[in-house]
PDB file of N, CA and C in Angstrom:
ATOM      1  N   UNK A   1      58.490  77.395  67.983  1.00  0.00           N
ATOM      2  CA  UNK A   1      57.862  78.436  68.785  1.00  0.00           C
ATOM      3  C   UNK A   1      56.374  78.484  68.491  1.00  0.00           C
ATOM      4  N   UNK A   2      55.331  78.774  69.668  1.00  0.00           N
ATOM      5  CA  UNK A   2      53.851  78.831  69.525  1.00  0.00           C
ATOM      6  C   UNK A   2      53.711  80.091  68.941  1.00  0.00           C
ATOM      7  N   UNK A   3      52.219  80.507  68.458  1.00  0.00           N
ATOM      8  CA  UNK A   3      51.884  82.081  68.010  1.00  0.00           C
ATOM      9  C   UNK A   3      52.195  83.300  69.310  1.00  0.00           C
ATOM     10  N   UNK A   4      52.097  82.328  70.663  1.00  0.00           N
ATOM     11  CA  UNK A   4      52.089  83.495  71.598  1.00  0.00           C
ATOM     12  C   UNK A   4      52.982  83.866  72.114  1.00  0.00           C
ATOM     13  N   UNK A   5      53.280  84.736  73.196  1.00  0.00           N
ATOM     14  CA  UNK A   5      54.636  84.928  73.484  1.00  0.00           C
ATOM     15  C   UNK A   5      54.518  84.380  74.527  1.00  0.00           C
ATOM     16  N   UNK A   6      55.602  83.247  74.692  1.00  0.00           N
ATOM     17  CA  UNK A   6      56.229  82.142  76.128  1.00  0.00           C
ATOM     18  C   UNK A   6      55.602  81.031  76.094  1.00  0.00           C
ATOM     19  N   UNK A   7      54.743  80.906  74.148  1.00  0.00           N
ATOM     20  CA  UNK A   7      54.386  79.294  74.278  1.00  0.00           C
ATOM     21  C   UNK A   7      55.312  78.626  73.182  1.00  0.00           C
ATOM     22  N   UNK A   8      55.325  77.292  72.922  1.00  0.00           N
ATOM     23  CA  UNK A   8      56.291  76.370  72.218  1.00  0.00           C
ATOM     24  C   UNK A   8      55.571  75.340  71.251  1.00  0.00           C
ATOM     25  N   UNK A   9      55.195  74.728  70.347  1.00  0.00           N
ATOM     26  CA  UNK A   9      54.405  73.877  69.836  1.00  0.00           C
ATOM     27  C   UNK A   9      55.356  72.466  69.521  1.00  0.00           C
ATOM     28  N   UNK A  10      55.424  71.474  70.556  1.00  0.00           N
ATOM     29  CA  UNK A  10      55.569  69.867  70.537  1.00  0.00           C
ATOM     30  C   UNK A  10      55.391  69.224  69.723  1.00  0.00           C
ATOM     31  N   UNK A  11      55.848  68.576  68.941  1.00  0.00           N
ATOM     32  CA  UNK A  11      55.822  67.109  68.641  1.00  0.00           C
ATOM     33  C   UNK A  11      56.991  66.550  68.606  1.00  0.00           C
ATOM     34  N   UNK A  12      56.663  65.116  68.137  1.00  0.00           N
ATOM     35  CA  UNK A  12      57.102  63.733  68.715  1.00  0.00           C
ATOM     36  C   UNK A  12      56.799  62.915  67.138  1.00  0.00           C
ATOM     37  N   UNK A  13      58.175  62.148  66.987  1.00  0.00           N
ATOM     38  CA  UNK A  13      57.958  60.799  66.158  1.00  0.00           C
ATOM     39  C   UNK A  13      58.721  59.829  66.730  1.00  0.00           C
ATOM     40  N   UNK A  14      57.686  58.263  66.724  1.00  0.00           N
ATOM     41  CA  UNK A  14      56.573  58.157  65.653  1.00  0.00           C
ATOM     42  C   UNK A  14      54.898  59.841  66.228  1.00  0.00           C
ATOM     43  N   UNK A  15      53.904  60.175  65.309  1.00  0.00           N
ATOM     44  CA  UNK A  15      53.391  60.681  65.575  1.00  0.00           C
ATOM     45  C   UNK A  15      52.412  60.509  66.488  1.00  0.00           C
ATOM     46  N   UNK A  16      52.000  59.354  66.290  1.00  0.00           N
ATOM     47  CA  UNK A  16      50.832  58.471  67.765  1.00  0.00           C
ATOM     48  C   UNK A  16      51.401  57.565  67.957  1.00  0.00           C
ATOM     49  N   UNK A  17      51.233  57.490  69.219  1.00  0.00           N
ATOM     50  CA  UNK A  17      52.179  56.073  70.019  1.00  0.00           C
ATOM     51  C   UNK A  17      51.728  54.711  69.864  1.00  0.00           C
ATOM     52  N   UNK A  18      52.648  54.373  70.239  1.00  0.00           N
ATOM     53  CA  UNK A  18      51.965  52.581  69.242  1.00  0.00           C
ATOM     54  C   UNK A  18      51.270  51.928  70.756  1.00  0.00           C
ATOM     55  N   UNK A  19      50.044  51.018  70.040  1.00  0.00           N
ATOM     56  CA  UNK A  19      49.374  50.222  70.543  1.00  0.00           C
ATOM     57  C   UNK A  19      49.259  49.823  71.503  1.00  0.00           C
ATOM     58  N   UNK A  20      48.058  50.664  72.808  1.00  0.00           N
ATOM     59  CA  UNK A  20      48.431  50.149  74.163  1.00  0.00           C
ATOM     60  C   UNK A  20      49.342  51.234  74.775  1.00  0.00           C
ATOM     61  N   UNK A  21      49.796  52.388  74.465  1.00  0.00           N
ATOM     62  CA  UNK A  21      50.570  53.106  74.958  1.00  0.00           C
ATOM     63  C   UNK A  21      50.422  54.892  74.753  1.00  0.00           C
ATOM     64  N   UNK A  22      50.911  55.596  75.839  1.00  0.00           N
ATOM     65  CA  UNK A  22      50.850  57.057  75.417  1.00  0.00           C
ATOM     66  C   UNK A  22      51.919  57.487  75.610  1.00  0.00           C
ATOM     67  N   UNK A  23      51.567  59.279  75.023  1.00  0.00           N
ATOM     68  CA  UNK A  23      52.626  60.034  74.973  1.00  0.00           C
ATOM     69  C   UNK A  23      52.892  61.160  76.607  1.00  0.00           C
ATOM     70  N   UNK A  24      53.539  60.886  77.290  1.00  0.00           N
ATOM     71  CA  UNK A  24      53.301  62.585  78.445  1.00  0.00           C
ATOM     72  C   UNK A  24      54.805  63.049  78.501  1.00  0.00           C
ATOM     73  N   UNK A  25      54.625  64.146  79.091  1.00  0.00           N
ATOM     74  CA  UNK A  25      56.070  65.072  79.045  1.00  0.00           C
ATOM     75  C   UNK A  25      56.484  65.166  80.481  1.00  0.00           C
ATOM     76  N   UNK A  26      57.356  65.728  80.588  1.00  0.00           N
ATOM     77  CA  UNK A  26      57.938  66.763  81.586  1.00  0.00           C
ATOM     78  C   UNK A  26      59.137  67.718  81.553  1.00  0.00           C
ATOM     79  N   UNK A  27      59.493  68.442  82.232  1.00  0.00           N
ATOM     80  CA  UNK A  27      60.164  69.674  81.655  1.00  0.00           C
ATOM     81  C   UNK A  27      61.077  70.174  83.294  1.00  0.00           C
ATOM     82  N   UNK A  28      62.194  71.264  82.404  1.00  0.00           N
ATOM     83  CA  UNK A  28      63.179  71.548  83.764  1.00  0.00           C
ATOM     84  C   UNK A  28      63.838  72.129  83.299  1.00  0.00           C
ATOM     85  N   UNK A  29      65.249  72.638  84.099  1.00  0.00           N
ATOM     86  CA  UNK A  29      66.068  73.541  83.920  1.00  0.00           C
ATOM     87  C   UNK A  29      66.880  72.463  83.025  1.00  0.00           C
ATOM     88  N   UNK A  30      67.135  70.725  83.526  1.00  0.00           N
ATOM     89  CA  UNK A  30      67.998  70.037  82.822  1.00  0.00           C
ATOM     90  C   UNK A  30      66.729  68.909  82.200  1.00  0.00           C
ATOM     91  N   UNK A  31      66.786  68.079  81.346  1.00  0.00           N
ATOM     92  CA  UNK A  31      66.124  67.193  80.934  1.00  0.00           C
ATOM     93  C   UNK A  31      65.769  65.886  81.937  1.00  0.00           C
ATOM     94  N   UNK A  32      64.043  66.050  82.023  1.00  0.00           N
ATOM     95  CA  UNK A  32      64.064  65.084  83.049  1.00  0.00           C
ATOM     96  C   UNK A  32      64.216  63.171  82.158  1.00  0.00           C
ATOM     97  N   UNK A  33      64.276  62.701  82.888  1.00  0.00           N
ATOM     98  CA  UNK A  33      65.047  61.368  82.710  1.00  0.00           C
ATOM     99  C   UNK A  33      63.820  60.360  82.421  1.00  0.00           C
ATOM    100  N   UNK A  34      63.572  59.686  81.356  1.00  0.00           N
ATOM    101  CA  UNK A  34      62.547  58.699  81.214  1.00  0.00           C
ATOM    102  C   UNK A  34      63.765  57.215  80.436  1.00  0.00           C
ATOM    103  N   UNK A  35      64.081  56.280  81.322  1.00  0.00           N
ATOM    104  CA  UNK A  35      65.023  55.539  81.303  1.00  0.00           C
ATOM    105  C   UNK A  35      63.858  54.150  80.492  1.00  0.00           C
ATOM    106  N   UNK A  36      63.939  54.054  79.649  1.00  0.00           N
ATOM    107  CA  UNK A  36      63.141  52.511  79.010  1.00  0.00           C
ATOM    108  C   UNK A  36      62.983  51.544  80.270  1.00  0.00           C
ATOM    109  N   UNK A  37      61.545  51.479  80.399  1.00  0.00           N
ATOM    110  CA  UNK A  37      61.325  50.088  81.861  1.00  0.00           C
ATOM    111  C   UNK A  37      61.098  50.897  82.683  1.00  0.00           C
ATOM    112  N   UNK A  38      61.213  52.602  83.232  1.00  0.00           N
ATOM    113  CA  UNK A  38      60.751  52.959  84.360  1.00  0.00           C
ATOM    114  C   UNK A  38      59.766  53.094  84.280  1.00  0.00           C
ATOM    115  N   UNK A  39      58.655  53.550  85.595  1.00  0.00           N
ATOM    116  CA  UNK A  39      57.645  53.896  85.655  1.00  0.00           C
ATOM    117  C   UNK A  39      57.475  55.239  85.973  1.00  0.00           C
ATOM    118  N   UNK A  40      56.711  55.952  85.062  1.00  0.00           N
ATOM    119  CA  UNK A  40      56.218  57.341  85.561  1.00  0.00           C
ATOM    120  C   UNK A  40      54.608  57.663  85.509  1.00  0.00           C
ATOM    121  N   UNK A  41      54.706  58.138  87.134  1.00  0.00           N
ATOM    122  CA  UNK A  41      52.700  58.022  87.010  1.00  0.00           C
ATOM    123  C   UNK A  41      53.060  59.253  87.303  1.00  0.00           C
ATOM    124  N   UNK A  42      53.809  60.722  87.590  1.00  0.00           N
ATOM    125  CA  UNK A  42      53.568  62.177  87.880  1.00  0.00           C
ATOM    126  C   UNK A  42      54.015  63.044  86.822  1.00  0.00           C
ATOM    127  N   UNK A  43      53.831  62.498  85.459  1.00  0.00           N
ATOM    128  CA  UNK A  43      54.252  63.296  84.199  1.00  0.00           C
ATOM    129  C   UNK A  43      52.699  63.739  83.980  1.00  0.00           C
ATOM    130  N   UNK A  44      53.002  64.912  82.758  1.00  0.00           N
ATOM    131  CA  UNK A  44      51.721  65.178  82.191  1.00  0.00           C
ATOM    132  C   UNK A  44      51.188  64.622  80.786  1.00  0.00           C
ATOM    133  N   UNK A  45      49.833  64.781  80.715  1.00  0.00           N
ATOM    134  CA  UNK A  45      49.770  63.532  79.210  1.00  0.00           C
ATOM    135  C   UNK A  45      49.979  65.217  77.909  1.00  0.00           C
ATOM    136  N   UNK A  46      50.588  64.572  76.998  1.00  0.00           N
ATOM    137  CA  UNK A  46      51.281  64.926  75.946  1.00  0.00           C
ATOM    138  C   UNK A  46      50.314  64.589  75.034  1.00  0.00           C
ATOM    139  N   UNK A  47      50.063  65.860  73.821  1.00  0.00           N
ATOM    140  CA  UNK A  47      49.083  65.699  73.268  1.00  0.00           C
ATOM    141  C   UNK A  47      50.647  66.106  71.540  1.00  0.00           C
ATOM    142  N   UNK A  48      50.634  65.331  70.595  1.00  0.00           N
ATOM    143  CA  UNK A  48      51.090  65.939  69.830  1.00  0.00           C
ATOM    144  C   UNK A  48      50.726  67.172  68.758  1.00  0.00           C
ATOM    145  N   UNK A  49      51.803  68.043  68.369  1.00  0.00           N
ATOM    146  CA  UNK A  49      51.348  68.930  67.806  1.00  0.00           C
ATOM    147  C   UNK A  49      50.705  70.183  68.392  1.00  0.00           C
ATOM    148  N   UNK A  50      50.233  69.964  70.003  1.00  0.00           N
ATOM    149  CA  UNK A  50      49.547  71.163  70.782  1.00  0.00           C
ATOM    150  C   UNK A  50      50.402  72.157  71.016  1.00  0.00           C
ATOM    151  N   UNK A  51      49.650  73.436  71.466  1.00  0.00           N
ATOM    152  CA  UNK A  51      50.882  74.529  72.112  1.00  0.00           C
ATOM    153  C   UNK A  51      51.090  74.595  73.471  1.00  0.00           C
ATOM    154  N   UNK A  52      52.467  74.509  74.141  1.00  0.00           N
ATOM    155  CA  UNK A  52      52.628  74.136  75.414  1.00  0.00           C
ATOM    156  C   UNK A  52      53.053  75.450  76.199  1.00  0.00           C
ATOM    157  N   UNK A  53      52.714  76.309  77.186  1.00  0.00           N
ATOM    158  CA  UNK A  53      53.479  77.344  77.576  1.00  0.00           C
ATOM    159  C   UNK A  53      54.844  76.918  78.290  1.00  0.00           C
ATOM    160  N   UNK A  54      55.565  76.803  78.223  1.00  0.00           N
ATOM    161  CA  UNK A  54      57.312  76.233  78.754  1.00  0.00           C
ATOM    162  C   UNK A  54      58.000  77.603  77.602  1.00  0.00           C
ATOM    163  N   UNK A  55      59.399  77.807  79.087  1.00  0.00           N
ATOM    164  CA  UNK A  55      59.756  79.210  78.161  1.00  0.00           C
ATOM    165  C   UNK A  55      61.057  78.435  77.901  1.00  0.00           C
ATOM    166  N   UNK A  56      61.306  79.167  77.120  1.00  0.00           N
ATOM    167  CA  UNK A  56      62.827  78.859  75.915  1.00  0.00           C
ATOM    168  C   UNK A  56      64.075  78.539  77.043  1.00  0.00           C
ATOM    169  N   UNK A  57      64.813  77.440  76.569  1.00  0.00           N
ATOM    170  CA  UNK A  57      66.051  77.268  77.391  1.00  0.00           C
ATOM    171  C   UNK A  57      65.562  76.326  78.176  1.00  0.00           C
ATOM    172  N   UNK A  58      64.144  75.667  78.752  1.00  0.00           N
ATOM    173  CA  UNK A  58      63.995  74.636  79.186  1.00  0.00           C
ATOM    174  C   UNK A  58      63.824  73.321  78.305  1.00  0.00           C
ATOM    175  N   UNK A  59      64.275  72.146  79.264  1.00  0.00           N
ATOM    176  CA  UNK A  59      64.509  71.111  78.326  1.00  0.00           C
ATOM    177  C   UNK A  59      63.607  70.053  78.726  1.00  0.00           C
ATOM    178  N   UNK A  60      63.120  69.762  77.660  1.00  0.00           N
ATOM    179  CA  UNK A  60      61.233  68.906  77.934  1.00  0.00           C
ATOM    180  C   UNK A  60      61.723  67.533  77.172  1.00  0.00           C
ATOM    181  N   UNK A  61      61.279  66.710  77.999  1.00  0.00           N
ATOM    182  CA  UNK A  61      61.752  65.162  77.551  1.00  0.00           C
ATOM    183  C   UNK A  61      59.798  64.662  77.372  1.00  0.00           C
ATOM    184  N   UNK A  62      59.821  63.814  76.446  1.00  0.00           N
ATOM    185  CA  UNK A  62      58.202  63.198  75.856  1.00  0.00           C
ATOM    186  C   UNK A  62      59.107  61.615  76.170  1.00  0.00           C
ATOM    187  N   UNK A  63      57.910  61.015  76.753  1.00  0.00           N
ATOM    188  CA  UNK A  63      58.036  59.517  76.748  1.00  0.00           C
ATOM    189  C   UNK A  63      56.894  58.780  76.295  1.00  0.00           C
ATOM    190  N   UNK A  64      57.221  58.017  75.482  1.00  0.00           N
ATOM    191  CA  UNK A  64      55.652  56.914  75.153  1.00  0.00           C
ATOM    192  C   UNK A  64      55.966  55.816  76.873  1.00  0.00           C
ATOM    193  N   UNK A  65      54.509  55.390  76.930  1.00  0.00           N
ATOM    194  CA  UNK A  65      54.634  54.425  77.961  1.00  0.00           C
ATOM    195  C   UNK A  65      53.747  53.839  77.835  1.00  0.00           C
ATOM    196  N   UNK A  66      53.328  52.556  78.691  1.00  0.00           N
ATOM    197  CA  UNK A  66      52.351  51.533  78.388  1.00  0.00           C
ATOM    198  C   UNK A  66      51.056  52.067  79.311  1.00  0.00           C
ATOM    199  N   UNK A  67      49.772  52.358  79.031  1.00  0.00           N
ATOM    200  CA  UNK A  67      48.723  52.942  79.397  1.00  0.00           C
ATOM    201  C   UNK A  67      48.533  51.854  81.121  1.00  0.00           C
ATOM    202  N   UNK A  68      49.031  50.878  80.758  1.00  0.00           N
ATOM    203  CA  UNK A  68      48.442  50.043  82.021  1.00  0.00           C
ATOM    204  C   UNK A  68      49.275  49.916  83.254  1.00  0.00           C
ATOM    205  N   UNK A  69      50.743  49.731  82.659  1.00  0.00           N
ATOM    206  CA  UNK A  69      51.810  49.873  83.919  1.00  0.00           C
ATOM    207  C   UNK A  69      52.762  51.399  83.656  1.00  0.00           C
ATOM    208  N   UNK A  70      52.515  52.190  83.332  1.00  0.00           N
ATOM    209  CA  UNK A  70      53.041  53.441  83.162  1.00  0.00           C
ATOM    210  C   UNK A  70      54.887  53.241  82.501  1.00  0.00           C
ATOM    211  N   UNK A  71      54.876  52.044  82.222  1.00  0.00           N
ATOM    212  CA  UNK A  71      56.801  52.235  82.029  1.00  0.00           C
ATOM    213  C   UNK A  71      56.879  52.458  80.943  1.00  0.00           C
ATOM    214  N   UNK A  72      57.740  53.123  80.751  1.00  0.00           N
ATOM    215  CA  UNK A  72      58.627  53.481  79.686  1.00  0.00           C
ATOM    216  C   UNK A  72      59.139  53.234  78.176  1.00  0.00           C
ATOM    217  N   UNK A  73      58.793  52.961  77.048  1.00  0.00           N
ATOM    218  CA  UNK A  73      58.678  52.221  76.401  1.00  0.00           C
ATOM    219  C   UNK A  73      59.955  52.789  75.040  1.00  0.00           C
ATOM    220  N   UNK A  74      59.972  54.388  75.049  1.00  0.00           N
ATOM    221  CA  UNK A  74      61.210  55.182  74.790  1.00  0.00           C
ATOM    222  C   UNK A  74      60.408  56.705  74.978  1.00  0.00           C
ATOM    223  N   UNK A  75      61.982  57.382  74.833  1.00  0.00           N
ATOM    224  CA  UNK A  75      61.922  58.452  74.894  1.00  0.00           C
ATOM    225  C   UNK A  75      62.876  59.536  74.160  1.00  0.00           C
ATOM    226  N   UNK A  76      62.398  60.739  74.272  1.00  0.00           N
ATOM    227  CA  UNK A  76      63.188  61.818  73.997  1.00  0.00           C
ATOM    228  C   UNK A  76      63.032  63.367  74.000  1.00  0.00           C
ATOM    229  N   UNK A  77      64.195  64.000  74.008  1.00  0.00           N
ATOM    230  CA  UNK A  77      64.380  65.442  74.516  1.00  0.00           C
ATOM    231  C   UNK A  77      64.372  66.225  73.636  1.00  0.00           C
ATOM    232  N   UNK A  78      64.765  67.673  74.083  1.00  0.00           N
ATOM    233  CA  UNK A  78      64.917  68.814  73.259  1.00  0.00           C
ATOM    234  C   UNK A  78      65.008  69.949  74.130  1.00  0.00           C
ATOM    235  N   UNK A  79      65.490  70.832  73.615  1.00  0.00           N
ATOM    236  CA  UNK A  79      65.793  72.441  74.457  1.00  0.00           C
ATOM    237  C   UNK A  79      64.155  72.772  73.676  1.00  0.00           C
ATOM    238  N   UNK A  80      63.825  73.373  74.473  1.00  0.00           N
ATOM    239  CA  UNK A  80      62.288  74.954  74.047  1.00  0.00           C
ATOM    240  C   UNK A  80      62.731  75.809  73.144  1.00  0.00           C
ATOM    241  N   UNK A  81      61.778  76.016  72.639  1.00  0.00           N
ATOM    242  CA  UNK A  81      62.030  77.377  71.875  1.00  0.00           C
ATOM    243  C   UNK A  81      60.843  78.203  71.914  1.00  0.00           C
ATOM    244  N   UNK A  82      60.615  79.075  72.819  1.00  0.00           N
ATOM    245  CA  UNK A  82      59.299  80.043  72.485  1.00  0.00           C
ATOM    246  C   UNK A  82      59.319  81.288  72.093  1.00  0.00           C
ATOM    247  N   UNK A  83      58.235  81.450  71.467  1.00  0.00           N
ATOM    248  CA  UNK A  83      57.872  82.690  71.004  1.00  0.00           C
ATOM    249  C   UNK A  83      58.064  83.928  71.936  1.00  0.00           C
ATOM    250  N   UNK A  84      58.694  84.577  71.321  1.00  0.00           N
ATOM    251  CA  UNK A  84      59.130  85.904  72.187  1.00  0.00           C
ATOM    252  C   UNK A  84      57.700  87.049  71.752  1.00  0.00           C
TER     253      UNK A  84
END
């Protein structure tokens, strides 16, 4: 949970994405889907460790991907938890 009320604080391991690649999210009622090899160019970039406003009970998937062709390189989920 973030300091505020209805924010969440993210992270992700490994902690910086390896070489040639970033971290972005996206979020939903169910976990959105980052399948190894897809491409996603309409996620948002993912900063680790920041505070994200997403309220509790939504489920936010982080994917590393390759900076040049956007695919997929892995990923993973989690339910929210924010500060009430």
């Amino acid at each position: 949970a973030g300091t505020a009320a209805g924010t969440t604080v993210l992270t992700a391991v490994p902690t910086f994405p390896d070489a040639g690649c970033k971290f972005i999210y996206a979020y939903g009622d169910t976990a959105p889907v980052a399948t190894p090899g897809t491409v996603l160019t309409d996620w948002n970039d993912f900063v680790n460790g920041a505070t994200y406003q997403i309220a509790s009970g939504k489920k936010v998937t982080v994917a590393m991907v390759n900076v040049s062709t956007f695919a997929v390189t892995g990923s993973g989920n989690a339910t929210v938890v924010a500060a009430t």
